[in-house]
N, C-alpha and C. Protein backbone atom coordinates (compact mmCIF):
# COMPACT_ATOMS: atom_id res chain seq x y z
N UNK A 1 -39.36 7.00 -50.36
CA UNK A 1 -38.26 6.11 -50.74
C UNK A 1 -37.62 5.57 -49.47
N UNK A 2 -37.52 4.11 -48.85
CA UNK A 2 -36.97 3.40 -48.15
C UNK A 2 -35.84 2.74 -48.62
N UNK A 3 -34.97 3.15 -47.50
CA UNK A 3 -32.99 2.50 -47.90
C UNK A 3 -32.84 1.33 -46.86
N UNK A 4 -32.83 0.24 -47.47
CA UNK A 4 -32.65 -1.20 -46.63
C UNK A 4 -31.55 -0.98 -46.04
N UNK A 5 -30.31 -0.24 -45.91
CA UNK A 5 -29.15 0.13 -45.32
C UNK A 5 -29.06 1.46 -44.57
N UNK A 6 -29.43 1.43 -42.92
CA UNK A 6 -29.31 2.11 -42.38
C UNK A 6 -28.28 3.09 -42.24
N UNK A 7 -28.99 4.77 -42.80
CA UNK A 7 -27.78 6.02 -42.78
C UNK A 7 -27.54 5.89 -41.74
N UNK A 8 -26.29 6.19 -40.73
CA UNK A 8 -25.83 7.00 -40.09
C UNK A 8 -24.44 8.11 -40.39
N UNK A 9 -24.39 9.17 -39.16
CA UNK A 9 -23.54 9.66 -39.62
C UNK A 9 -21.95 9.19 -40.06
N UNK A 10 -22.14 8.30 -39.35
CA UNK A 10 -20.64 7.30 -38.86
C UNK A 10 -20.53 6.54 -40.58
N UNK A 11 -21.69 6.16 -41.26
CA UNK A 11 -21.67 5.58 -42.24
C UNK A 11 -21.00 6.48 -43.44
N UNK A 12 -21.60 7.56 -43.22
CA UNK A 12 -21.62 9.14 -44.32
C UNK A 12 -19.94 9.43 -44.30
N UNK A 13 -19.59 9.58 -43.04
CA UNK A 13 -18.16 9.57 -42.85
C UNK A 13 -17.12 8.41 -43.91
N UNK A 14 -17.80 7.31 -43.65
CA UNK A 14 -16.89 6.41 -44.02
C UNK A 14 -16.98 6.12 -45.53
N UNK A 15 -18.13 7.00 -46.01
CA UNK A 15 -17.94 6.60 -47.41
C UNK A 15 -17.65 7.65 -48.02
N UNK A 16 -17.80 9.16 -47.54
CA UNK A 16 -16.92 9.80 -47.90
C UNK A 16 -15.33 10.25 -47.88
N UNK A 17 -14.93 9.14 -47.02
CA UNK A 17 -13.36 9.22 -46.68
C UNK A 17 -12.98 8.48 -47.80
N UNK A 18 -13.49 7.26 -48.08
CA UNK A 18 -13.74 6.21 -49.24
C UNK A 18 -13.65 6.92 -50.60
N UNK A 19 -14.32 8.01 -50.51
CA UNK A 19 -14.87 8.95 -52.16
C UNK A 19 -13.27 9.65 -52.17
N UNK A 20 -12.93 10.42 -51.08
CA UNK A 20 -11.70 11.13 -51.16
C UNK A 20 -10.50 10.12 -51.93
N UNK A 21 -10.29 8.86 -50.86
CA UNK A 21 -9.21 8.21 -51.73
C UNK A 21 -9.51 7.63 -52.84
N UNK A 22 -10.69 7.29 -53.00
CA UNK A 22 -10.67 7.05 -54.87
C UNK A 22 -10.52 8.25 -55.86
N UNK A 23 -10.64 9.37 -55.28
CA UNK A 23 -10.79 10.54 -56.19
C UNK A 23 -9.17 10.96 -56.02
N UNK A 24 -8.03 10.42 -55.16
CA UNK A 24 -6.75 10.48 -55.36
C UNK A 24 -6.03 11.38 -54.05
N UNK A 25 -6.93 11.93 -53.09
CA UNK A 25 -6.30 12.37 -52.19
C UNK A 25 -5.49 11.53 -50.97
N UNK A 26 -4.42 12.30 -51.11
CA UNK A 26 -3.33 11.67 -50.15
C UNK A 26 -4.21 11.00 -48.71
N UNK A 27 -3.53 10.06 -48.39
CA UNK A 27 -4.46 9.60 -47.03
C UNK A 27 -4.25 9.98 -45.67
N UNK A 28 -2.66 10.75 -46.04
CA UNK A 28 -2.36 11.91 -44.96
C UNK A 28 -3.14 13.41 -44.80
N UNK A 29 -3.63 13.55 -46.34
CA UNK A 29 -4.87 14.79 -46.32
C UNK A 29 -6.41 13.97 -46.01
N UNK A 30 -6.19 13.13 -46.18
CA UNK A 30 -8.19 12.16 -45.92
C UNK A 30 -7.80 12.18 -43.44
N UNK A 31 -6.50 11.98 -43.62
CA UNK A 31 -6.27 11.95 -41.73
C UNK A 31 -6.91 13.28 -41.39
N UNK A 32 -5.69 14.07 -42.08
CA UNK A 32 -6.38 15.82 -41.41
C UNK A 32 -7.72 16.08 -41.67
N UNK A 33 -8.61 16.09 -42.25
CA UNK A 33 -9.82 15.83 -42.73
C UNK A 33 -10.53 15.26 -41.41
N UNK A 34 -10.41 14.36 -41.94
CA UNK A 34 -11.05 13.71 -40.82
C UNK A 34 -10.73 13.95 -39.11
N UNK A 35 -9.32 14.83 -38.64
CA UNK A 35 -9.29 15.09 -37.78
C UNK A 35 -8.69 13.78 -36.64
N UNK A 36 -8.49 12.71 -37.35
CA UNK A 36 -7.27 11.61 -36.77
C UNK A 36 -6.24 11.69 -36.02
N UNK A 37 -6.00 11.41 -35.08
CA UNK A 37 -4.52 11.42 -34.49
C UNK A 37 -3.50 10.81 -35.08
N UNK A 38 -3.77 9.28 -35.17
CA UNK A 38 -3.28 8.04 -35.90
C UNK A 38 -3.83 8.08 -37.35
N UNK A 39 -2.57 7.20 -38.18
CA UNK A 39 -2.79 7.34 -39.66
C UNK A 39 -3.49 5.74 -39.67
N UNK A 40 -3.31 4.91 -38.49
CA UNK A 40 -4.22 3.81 -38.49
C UNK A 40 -5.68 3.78 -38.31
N UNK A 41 -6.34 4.71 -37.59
CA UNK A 41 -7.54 5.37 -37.43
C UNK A 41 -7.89 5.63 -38.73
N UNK A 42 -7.42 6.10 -39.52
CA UNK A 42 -8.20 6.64 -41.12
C UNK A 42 -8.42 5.11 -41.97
N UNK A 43 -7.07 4.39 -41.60
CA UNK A 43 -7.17 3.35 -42.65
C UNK A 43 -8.02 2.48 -42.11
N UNK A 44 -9.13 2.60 -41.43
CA UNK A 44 -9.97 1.71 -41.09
C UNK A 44 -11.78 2.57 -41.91
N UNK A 45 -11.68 3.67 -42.15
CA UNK A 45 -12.26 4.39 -43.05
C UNK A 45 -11.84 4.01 -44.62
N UNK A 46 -10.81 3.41 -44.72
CA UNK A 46 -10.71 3.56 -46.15
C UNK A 46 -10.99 2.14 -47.02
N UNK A 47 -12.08 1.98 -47.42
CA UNK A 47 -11.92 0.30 -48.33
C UNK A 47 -12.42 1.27 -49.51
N UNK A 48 -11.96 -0.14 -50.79
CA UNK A 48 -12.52 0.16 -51.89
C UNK A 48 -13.79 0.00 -52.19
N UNK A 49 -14.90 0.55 -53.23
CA UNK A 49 -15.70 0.29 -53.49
C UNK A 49 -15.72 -0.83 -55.16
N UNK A 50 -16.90 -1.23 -55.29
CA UNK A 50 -16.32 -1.80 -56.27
C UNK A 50 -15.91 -1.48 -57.25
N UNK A 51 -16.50 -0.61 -58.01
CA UNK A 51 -15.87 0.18 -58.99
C UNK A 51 -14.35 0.44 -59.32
N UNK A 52 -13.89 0.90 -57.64
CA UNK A 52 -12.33 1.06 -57.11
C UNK A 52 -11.90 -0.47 -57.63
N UNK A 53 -12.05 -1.18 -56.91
CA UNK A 53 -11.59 -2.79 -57.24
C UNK A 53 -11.46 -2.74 -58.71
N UNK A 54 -12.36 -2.80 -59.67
CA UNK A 54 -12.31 -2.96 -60.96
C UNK A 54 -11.65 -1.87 -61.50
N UNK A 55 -11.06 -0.98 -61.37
CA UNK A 55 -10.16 -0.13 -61.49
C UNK A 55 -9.07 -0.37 -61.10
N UNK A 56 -8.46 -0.83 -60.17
CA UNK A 56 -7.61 -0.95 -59.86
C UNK A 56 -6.90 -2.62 -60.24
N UNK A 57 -7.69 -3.64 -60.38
CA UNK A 57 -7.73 -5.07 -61.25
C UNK A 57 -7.33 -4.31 -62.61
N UNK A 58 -8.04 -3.57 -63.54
CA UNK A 58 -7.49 -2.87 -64.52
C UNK A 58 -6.11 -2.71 -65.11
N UNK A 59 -5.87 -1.96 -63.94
CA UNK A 59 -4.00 -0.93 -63.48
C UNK A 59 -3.17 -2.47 -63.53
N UNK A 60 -3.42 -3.25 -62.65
CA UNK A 60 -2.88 -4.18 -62.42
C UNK A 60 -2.51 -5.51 -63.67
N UNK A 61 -4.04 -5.38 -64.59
CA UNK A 61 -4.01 -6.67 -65.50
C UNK A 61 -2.70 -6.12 -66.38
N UNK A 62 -2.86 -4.38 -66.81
CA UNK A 62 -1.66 -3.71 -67.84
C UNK A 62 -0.77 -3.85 -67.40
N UNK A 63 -0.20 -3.25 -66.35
CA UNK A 63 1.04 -3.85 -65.92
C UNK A 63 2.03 -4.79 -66.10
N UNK A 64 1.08 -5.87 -65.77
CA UNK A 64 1.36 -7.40 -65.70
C UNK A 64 1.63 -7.83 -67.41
N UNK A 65 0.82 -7.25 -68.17
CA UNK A 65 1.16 -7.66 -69.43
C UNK A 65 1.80 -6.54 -70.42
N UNK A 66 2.39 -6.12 -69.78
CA UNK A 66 3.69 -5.17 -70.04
C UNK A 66 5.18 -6.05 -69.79
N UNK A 67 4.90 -7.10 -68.58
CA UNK A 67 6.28 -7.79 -68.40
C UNK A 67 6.24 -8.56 -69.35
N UNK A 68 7.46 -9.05 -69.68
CA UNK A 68 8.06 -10.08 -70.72
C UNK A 68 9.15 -11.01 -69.77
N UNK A 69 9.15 -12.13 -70.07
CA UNK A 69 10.58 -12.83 -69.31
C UNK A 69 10.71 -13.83 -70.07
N UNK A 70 11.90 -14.02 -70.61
CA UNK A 70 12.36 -14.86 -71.22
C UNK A 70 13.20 -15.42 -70.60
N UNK A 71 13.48 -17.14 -69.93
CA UNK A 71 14.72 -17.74 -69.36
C UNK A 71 15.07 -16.84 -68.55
N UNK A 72 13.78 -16.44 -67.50
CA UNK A 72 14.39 -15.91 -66.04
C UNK A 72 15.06 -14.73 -65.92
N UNK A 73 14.90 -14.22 -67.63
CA UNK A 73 15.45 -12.67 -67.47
C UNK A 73 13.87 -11.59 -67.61
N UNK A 74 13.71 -10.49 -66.97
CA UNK A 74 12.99 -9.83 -66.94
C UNK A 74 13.08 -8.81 -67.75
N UNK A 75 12.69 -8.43 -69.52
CA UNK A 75 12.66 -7.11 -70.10
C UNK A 75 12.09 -5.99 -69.40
C-alpha cells in the first residue's frame, strides 16, 4: 500500500495535536503535551479537519436560528 502524502514524524505530530482538539482537550493541555513554551507554537499545530469544519458549521447554523429579532430588538 502506497500513501501519495508523505508520513513524517512532524506530520504525525500535527495531526494528532489536531485529533486532541477535536476530541475537546484544552489547548493549554494539547501545549503541555506537546511540550511548547509558547501557546502560539501549538496553535500552529492546530487546524480543523473537515469533519471538524462540518461540525462546527453545524453548532453555528443552530445557534443562528435560535435568534429571533424583531425591529432591532434581539429575543
Amino acid at each position: 500500500m502506497w500513501f501519495k502524502k508523505r508520513i513524517t514524524p512532524h506530520s504525525l505530530r500535527h495531526s494528532y495535536a489536531t485529533h486532541l482538539i477535536e476530541a475537546g482537550v484544552d489547548l493549554l493541555e494539547v501545549q503541555k503535551i506537546l511540550g511548547h513554551r509558547s501557546i502560539l507554537t501549538t496553535l500552529h499545530y492546530t487546524h480543523l479537519t473537515e469533519q471538524g469544519q462540518l461540525n462546527s458549521q453545524a453548532c453555528l447554523n443552530q445557534l443562528m436560528g435560535q435568534i429571533q429579532i424583531s425591529w432591532g430588538k434581539v429575543k
